[in-house]
N, C-alpha and C. Protein backbone atom coordinates (compact mmCIF):
# COMPACT_ATOMS: atom_id res chain seq x y z
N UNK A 1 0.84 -1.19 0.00
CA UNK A 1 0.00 0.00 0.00
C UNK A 1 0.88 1.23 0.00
N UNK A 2 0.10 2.23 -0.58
CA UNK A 2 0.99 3.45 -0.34
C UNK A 2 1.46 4.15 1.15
N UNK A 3 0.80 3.72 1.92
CA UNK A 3 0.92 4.22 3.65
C UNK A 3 2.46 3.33 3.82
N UNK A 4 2.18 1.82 3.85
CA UNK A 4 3.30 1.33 3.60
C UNK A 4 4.69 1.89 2.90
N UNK A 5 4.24 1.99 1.77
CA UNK A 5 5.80 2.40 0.83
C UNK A 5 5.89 3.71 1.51
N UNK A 6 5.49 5.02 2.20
CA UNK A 6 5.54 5.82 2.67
C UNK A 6 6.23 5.97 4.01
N UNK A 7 5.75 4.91 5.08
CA UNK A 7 6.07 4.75 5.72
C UNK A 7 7.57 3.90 5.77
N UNK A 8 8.13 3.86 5.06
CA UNK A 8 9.35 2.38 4.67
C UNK A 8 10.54 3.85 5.24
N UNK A 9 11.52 3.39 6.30
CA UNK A 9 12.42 4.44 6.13
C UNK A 9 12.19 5.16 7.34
N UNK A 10 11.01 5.39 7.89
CA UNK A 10 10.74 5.67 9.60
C UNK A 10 10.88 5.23 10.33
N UNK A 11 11.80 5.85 11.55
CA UNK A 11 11.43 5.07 12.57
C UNK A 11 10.22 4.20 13.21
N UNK A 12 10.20 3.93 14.33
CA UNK A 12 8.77 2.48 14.47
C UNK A 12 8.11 4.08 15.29
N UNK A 13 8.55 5.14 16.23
CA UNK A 13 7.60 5.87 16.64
C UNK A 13 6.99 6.93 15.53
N UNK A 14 8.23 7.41 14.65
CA UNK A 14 7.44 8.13 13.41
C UNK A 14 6.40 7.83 12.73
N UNK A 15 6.76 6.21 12.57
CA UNK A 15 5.43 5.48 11.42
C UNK A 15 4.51 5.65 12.84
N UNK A 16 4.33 5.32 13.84
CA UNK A 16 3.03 5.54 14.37
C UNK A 16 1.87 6.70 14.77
N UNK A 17 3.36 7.36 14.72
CA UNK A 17 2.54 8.60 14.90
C UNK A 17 1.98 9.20 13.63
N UNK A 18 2.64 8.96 12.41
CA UNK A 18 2.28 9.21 11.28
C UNK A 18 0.79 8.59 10.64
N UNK A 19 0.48 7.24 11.44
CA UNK A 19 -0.33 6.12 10.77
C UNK A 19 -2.01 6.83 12.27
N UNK A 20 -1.36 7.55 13.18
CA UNK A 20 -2.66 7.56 13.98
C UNK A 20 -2.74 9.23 13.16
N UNK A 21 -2.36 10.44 12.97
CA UNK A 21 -2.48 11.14 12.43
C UNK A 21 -3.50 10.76 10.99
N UNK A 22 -3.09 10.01 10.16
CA UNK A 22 -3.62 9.70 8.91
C UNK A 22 -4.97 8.67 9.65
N UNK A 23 -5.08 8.35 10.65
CA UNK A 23 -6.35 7.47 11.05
C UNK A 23 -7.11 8.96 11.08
N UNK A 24 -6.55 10.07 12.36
CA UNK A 24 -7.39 10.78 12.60
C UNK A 24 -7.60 11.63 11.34
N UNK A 25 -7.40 11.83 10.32
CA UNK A 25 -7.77 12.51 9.23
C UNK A 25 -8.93 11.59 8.80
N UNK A 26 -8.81 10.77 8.31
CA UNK A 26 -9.72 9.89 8.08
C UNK A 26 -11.20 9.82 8.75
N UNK A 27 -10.98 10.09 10.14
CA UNK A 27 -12.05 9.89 11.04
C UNK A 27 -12.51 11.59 10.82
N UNK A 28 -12.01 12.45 10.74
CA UNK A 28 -12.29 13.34 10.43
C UNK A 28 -13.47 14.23 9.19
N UNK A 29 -12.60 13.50 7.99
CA UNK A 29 -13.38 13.56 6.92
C UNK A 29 -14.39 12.71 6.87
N UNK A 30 -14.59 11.63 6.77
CA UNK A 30 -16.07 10.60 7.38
C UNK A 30 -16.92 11.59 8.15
N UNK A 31 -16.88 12.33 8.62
CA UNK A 31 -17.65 13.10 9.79
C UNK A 31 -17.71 14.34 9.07
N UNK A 32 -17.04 14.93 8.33
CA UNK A 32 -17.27 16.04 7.69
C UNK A 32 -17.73 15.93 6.40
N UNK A 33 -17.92 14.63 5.82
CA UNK A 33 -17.77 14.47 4.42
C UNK A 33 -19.54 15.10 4.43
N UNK A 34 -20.60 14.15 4.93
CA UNK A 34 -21.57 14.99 4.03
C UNK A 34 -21.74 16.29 4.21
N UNK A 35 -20.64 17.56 5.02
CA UNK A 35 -21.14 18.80 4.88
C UNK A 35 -20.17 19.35 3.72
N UNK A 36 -19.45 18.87 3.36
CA UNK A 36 -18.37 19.11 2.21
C UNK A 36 -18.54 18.41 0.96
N UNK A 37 -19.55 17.28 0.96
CA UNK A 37 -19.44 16.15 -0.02
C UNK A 37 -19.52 16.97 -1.45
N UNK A 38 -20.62 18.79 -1.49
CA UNK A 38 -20.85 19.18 -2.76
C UNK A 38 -19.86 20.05 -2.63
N UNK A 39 -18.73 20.73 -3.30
CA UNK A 39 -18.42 21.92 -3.39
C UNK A 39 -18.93 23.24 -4.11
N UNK A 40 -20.20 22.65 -4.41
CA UNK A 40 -21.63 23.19 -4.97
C UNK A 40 -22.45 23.75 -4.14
N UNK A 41 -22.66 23.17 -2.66
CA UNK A 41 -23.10 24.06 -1.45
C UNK A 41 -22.70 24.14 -0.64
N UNK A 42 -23.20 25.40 0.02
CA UNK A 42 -23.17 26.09 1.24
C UNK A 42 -24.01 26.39 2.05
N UNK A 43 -23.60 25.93 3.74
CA UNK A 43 -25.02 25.86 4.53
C UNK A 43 -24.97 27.09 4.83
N UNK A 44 -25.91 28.36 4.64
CA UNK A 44 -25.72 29.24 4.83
C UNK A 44 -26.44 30.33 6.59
N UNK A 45 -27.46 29.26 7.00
CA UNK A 45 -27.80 29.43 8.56
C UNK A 45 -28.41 27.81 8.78
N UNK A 46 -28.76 28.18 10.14
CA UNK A 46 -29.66 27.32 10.80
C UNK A 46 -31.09 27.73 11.20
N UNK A 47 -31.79 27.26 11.66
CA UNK A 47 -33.01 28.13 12.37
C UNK A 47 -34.10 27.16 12.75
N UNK A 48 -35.02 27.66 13.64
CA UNK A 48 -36.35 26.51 14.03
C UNK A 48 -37.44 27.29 13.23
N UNK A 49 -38.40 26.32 13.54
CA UNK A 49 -39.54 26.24 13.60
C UNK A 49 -40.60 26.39 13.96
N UNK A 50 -41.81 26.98 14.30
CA UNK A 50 -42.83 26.49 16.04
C UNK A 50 -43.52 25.41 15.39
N UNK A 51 -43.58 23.88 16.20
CA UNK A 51 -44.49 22.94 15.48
C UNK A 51 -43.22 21.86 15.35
N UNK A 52 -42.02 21.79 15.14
CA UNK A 52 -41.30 21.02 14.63
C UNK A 52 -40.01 21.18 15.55
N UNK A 53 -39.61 19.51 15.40
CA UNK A 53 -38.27 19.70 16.57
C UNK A 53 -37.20 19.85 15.32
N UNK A 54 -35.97 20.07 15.99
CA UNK A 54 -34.49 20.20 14.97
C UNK A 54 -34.81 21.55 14.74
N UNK A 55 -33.96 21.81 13.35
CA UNK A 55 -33.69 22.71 12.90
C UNK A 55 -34.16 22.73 11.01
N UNK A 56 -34.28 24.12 10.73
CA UNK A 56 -34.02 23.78 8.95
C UNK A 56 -32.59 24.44 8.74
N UNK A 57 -32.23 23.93 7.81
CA UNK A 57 -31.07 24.45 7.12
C UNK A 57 -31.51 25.14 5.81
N UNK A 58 -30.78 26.58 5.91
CA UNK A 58 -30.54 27.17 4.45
C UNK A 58 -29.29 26.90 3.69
N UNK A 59 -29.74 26.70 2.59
CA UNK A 59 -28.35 26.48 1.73
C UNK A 59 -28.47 26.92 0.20
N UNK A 60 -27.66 27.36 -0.09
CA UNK A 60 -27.20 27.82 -1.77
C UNK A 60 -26.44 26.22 -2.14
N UNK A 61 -26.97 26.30 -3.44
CA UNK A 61 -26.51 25.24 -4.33
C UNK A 61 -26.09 26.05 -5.94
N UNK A 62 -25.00 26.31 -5.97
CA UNK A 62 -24.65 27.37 -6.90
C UNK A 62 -25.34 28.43 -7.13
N UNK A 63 -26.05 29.06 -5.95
CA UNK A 63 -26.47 30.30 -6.22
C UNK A 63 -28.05 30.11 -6.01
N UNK A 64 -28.74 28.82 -6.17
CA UNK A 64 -30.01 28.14 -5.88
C UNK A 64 -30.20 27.94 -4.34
N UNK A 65 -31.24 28.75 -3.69
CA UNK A 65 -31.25 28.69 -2.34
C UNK A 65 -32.52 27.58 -2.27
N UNK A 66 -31.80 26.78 -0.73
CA UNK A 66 -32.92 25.37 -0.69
C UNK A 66 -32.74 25.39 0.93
N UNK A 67 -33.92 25.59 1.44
CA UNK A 67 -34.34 24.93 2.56
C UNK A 67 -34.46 24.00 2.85
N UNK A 68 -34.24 22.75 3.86
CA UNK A 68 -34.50 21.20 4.09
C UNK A 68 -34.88 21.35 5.67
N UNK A 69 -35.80 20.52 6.07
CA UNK A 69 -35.60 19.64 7.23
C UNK A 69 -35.52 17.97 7.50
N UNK A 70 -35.37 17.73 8.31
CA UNK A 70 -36.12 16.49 8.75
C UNK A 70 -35.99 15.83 9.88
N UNK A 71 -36.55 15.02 10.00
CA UNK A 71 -36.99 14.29 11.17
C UNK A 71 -36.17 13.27 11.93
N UNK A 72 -35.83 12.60 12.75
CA UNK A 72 -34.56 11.51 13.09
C UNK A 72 -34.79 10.56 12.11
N UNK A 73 -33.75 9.84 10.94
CA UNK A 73 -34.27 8.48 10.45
C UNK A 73 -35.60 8.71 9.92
N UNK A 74 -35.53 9.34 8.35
CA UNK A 74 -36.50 9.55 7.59
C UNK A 74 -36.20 8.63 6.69
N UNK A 75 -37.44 8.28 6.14
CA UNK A 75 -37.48 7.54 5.26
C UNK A 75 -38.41 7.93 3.62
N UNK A 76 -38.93 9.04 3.90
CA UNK A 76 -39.13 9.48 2.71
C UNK A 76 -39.34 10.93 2.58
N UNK A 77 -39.51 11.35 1.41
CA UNK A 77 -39.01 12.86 1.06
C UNK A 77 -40.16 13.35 0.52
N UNK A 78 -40.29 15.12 0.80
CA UNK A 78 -41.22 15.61 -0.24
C UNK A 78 -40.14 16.64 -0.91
N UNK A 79 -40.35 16.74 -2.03
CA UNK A 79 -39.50 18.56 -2.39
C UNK A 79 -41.08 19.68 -2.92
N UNK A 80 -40.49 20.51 -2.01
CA UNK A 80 -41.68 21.51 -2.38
C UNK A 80 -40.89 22.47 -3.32
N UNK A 81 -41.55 22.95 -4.76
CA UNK A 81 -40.92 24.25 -5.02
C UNK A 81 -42.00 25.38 -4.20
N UNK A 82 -41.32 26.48 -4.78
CA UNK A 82 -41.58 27.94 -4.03
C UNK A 82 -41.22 27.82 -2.72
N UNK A 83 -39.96 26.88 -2.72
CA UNK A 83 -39.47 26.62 -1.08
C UNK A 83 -39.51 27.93 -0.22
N UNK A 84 -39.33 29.32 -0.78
CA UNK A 84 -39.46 30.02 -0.20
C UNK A 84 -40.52 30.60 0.66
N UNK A 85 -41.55 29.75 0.68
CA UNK A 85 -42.84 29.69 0.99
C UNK A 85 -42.78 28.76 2.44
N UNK A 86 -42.07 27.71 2.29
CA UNK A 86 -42.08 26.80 3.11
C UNK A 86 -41.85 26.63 4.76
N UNK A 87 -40.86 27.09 4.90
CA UNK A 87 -40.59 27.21 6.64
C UNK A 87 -40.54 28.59 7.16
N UNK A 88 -40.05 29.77 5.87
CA UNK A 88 -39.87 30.86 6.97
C UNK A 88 -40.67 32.53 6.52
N UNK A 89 -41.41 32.39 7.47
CA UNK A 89 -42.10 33.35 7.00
C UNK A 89 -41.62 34.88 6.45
N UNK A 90 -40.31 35.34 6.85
CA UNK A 90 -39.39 36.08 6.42
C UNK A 90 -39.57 35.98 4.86
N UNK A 91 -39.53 35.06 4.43
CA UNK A 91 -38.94 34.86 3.25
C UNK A 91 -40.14 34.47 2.20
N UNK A 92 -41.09 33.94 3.03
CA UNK A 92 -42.80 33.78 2.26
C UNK A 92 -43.24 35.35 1.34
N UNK A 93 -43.47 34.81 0.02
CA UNK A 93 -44.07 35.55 -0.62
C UNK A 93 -45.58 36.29 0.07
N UNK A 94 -45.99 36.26 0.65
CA UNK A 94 -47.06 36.68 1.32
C UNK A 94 -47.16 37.12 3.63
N UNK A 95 -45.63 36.65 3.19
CA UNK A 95 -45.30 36.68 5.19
C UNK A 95 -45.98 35.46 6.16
N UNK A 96 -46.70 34.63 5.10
CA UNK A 96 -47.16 33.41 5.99
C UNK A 96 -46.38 32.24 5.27
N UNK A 97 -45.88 31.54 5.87
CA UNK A 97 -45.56 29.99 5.41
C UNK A 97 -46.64 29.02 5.08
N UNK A 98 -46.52 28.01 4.58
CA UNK A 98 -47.45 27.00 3.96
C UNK A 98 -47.56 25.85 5.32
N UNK A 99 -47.23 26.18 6.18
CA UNK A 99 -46.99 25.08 6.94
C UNK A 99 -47.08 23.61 6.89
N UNK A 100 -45.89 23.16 6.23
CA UNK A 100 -46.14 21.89 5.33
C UNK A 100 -45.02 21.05 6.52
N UNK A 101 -44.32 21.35 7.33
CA UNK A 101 -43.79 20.32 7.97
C UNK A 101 -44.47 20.32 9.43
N UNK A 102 -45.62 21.21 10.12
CA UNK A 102 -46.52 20.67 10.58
C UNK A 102 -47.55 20.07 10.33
N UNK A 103 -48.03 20.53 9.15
CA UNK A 103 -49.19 19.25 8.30
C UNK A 103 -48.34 17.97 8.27
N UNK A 104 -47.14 17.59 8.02
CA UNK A 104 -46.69 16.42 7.57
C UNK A 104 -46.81 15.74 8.66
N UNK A 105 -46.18 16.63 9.94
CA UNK A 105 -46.49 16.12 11.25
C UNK A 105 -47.66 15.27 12.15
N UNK A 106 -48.21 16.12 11.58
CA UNK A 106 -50.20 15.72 11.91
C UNK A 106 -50.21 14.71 11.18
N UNK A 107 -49.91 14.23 9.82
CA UNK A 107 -50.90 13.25 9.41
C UNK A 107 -49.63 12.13 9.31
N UNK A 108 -48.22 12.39 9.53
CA UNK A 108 -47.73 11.04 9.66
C UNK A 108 -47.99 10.56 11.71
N UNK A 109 -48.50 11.33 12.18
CA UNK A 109 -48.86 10.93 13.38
C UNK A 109 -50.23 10.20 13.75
N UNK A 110 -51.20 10.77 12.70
CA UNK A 110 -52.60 9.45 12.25
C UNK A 110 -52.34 8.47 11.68
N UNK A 111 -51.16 8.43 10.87
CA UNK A 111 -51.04 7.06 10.19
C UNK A 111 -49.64 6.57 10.70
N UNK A 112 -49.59 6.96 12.06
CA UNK A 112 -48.47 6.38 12.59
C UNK A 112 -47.03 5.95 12.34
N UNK A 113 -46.92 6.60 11.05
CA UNK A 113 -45.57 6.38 10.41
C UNK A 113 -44.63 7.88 10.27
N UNK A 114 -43.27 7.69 10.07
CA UNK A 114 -42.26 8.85 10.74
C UNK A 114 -42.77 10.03 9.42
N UNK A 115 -42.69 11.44 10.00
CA UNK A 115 -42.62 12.37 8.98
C UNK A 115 -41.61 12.48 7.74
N UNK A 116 -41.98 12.59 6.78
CA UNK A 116 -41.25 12.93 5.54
C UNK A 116 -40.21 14.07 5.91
N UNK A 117 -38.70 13.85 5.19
CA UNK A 117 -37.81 15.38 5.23
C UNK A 117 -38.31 16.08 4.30
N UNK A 118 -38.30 17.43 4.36
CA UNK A 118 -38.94 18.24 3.17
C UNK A 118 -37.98 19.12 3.07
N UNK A 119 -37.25 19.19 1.67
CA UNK A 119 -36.58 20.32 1.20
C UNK A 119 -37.96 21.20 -0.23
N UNK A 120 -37.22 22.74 0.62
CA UNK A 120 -37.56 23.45 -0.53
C UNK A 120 -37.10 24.14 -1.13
N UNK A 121 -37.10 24.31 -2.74
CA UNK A 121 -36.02 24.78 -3.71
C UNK A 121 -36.76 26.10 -4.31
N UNK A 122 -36.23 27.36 -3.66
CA UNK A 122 -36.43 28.85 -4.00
C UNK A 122 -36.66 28.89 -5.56
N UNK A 123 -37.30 29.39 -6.00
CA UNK A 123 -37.36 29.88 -7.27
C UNK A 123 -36.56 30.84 -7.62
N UNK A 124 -36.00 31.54 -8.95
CA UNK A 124 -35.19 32.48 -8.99
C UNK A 124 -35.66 33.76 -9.30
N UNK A 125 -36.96 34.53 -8.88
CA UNK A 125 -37.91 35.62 -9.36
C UNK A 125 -36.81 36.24 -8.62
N UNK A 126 -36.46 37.56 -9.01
CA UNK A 126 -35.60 38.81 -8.65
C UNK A 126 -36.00 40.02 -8.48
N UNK A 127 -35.57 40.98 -8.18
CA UNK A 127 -36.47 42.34 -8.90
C UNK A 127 -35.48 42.89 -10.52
N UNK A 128 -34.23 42.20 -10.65
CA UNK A 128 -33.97 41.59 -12.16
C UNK A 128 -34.37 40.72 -12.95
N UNK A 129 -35.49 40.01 -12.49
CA UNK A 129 -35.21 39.29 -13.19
C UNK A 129 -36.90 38.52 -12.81
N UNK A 130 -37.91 39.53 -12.76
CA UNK A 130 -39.44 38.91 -12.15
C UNK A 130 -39.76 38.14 -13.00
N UNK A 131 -39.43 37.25 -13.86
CA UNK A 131 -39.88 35.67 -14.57
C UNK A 131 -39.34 34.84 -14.48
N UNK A 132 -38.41 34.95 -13.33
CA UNK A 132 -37.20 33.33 -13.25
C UNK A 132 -38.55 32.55 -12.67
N UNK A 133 -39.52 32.61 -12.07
CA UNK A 133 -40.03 31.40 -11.38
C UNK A 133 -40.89 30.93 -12.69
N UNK A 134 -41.14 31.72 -13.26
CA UNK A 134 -41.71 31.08 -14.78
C UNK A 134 -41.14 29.92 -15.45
N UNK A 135 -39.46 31.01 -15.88
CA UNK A 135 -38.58 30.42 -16.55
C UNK A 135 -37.93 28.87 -15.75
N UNK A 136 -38.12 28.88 -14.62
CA UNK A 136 -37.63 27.81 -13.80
C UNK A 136 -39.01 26.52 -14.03
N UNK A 137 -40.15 26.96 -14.28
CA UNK A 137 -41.10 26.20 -13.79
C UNK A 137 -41.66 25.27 -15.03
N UNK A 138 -41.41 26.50 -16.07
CA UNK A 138 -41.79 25.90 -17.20
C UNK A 138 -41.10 25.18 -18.03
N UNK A 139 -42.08 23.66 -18.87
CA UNK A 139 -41.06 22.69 -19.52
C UNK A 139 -40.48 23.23 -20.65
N UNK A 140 -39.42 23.15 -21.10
CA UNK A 140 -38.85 23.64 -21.97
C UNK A 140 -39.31 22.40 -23.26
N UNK A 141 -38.96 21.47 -23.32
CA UNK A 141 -39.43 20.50 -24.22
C UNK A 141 -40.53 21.02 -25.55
N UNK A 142 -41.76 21.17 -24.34
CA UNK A 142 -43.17 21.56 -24.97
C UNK A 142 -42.78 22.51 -25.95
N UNK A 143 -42.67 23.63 -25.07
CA UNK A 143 -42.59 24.98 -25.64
C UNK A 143 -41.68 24.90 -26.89
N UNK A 144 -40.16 24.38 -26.97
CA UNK A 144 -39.66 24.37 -27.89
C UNK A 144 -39.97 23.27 -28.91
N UNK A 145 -40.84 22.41 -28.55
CA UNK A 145 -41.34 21.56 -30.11
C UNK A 145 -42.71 22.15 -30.36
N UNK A 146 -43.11 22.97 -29.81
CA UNK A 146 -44.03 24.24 -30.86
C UNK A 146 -45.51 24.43 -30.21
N UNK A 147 -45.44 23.57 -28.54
CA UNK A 147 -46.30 24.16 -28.40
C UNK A 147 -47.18 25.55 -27.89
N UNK A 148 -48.32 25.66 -28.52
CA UNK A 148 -48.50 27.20 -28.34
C UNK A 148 -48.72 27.61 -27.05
N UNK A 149 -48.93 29.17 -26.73
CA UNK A 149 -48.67 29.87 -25.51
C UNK A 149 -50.37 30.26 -25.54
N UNK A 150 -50.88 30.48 -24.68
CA UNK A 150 -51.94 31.76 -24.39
C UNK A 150 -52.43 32.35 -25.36
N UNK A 151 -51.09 33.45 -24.78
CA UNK A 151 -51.28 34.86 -24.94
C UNK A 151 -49.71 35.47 -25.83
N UNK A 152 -49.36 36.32 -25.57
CA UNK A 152 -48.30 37.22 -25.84
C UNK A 152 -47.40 36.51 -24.34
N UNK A 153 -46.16 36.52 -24.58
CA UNK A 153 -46.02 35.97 -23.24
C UNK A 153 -44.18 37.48 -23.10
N UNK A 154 -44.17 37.98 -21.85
CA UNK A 154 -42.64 38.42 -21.74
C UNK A 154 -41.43 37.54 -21.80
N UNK A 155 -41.78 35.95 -21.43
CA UNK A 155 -40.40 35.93 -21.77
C UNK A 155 -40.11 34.66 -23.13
N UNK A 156 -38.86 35.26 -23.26
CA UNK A 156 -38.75 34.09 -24.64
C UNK A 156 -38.28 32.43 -24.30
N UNK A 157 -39.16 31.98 -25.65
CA UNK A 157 -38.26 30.75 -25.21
C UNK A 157 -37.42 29.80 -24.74
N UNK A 158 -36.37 30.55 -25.58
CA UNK A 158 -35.00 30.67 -25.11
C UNK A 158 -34.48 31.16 -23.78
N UNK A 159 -35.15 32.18 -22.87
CA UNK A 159 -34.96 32.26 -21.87
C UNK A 159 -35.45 30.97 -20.22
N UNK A 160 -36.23 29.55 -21.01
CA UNK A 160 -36.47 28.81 -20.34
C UNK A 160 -35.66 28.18 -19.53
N UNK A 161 -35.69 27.61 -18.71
CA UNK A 161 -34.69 26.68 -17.91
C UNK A 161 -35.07 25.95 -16.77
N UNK A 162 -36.23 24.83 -17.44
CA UNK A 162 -37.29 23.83 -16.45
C UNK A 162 -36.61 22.79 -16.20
N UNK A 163 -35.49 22.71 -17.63
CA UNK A 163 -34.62 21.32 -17.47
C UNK A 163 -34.34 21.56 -16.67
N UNK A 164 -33.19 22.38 -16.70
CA UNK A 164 -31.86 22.49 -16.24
C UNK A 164 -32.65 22.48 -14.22
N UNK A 165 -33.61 23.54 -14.00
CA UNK A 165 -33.79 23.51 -12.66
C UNK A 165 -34.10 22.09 -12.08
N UNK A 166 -34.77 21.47 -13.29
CA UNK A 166 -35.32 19.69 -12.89
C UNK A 166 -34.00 18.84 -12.36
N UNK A 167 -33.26 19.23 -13.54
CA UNK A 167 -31.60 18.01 -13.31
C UNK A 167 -31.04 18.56 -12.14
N UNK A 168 -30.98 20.06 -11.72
CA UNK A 168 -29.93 20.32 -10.22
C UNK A 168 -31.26 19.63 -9.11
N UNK A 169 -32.21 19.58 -9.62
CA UNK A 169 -32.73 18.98 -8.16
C UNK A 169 -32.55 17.49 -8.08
N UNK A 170 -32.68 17.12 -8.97
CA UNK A 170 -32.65 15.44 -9.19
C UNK A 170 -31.21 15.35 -9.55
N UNK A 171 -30.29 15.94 -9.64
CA UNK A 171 -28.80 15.09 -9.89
C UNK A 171 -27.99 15.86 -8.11
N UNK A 172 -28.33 17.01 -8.10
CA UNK A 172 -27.35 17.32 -7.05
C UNK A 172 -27.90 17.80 -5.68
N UNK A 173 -29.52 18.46 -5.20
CA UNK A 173 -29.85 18.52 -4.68
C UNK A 173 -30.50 17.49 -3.58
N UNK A 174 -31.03 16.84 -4.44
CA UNK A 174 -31.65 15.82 -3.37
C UNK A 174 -30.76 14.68 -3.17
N UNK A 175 -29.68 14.21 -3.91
CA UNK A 175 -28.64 12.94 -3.31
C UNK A 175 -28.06 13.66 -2.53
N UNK A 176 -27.37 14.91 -2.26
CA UNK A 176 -26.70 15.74 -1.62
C UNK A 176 -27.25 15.79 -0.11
N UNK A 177 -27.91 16.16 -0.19
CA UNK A 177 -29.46 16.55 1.27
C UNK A 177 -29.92 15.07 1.70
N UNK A 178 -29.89 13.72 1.15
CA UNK A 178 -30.47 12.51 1.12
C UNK A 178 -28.90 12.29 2.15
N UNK A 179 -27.90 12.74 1.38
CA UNK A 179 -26.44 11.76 2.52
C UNK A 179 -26.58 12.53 3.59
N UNK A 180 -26.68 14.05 3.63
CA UNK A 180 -26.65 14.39 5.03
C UNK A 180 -27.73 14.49 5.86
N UNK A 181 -28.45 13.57 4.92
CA UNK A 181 -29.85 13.42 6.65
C UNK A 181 -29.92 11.85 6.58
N UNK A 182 -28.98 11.25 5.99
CA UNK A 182 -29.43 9.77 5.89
C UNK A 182 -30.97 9.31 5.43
N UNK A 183 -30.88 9.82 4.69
CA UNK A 183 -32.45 9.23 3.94
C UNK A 183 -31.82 8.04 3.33
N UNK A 184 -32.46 7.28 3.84
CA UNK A 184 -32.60 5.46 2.83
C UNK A 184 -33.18 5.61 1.85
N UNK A 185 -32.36 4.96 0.72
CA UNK A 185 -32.72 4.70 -1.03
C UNK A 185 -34.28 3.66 -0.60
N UNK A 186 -35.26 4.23 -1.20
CA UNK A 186 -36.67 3.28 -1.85
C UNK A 186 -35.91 2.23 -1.87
C-alpha cells in the first residue's frame, strides 16, 4: 500500500505517529464528508420552527437557495418548489408559510408512520429578473417543439430553464441533502 511504501524508512515511533495522524484525518473527513461532499453548497444558517423539533437548514446550491428539514431516520421525502414559501415566514411571498412540515407532522402521526424530510427549492424571481419562477417552472421540451402559448407571453423561449432547474434537483440537490440526513434509497 501506499501508507506502507511511505512509511518504509521511519522510525517504528514516526510510522506511528504518522499512521494515527492519517487514522485521525480519516475519522475526520467521514464526519465532515456529508457537509463538504458538494463543493456546490453552502449551509448558509440554521433556524427553528414552532411545530417542529431540529432545525431547517438554508443552503445555496450554486447560487439556488434550498431549505430542508427532517426528522430523526426519515425515510421518505417531499420537495416543495416555491421553497421560499415553506418554513420561513421572512422569506414567504405573502409573510405566511405554507406550513407543510406541521401538516406532515399531523398526518404522519394518524397514520403512525415517521414524517417525511422536506426540502424546498427557492425559485429564482428577482427584482432583475421577475420571470425566473416562470422560466424555472416551465417545460422547456413543450414549448420548444411548438407548443402554443396563451397569450403574448414576456419571456422568450430561449430564456427557459425547467430542465436544467429539474436536473440540479434530481442530480445534485436531493442525493446531496439525502447523505446528510441519511435518507434510505426506496
Amino acid at each position: 500500500s501506499s501508507i506502507a511504501a511511505t512509511n518504509a524508512g521511519l522510525s517504528p515511533r514516526r510510522r506511528s505517529r504518522r499512521n494515527h495522524i492519517i487514522a485521525f484525518v480519516e475519522v475526520v473527513e467521514a464526519m465532515l464528508y456529508p457537509l463538504i461532499m458538494s463543493a456546490n453548497m453552502e449551509i448558509l444558517k440554521r433556524f427553528q420552527i414552532r411545530g417542529a423539533p431540529g432545525n431547517v437548514s438554508r443552503t445555496s446550491f450554486d447560487g439556488r437557495i434550498v431549505d430542508f428539514w427532517s426528522p430523526e431516520n426519515p425515510t421518505h421525502l417531499i420537495i416543495a418548489h416555491d421553497g421560499q414559501n415553506i418554513f420561513d415566514k421572512k422569506s414567504a411571498t405573502m409573510g405566511q408559510t405554507w406550513e407543510l412540515v406541521q401538516a406532515a407532522i399531523r398526518v404522519s402521526e394518524d397514520f403512525n408512520i415517521t414524517p417525511p424530510a422536506i426540502i424546498g427549492v427557492f425559485h429564482s424571481s428577482t427584482k432583475q429578473d421577475p420571470f425566473g419562477r416562470i422560466k424555472d417552472l416551465a417545460p422547456q421540451k413543450p414549448f420548444l417543439g411548438g407548443v402554443a402559448t396563451l397569450g403574448p407571453s414576456k419571456v422568450q423561449l430561449s430564456e427557459l430553464r425547467g430542465d436544467k432547474y429539474l436536473a440540479q434537483i434530481a442530480q445534485q440537490i436531493i442525493p446531496t441533502i439525502s447523505k446528510m440526513i441519511n435518507l434510505e434509497r426506496m
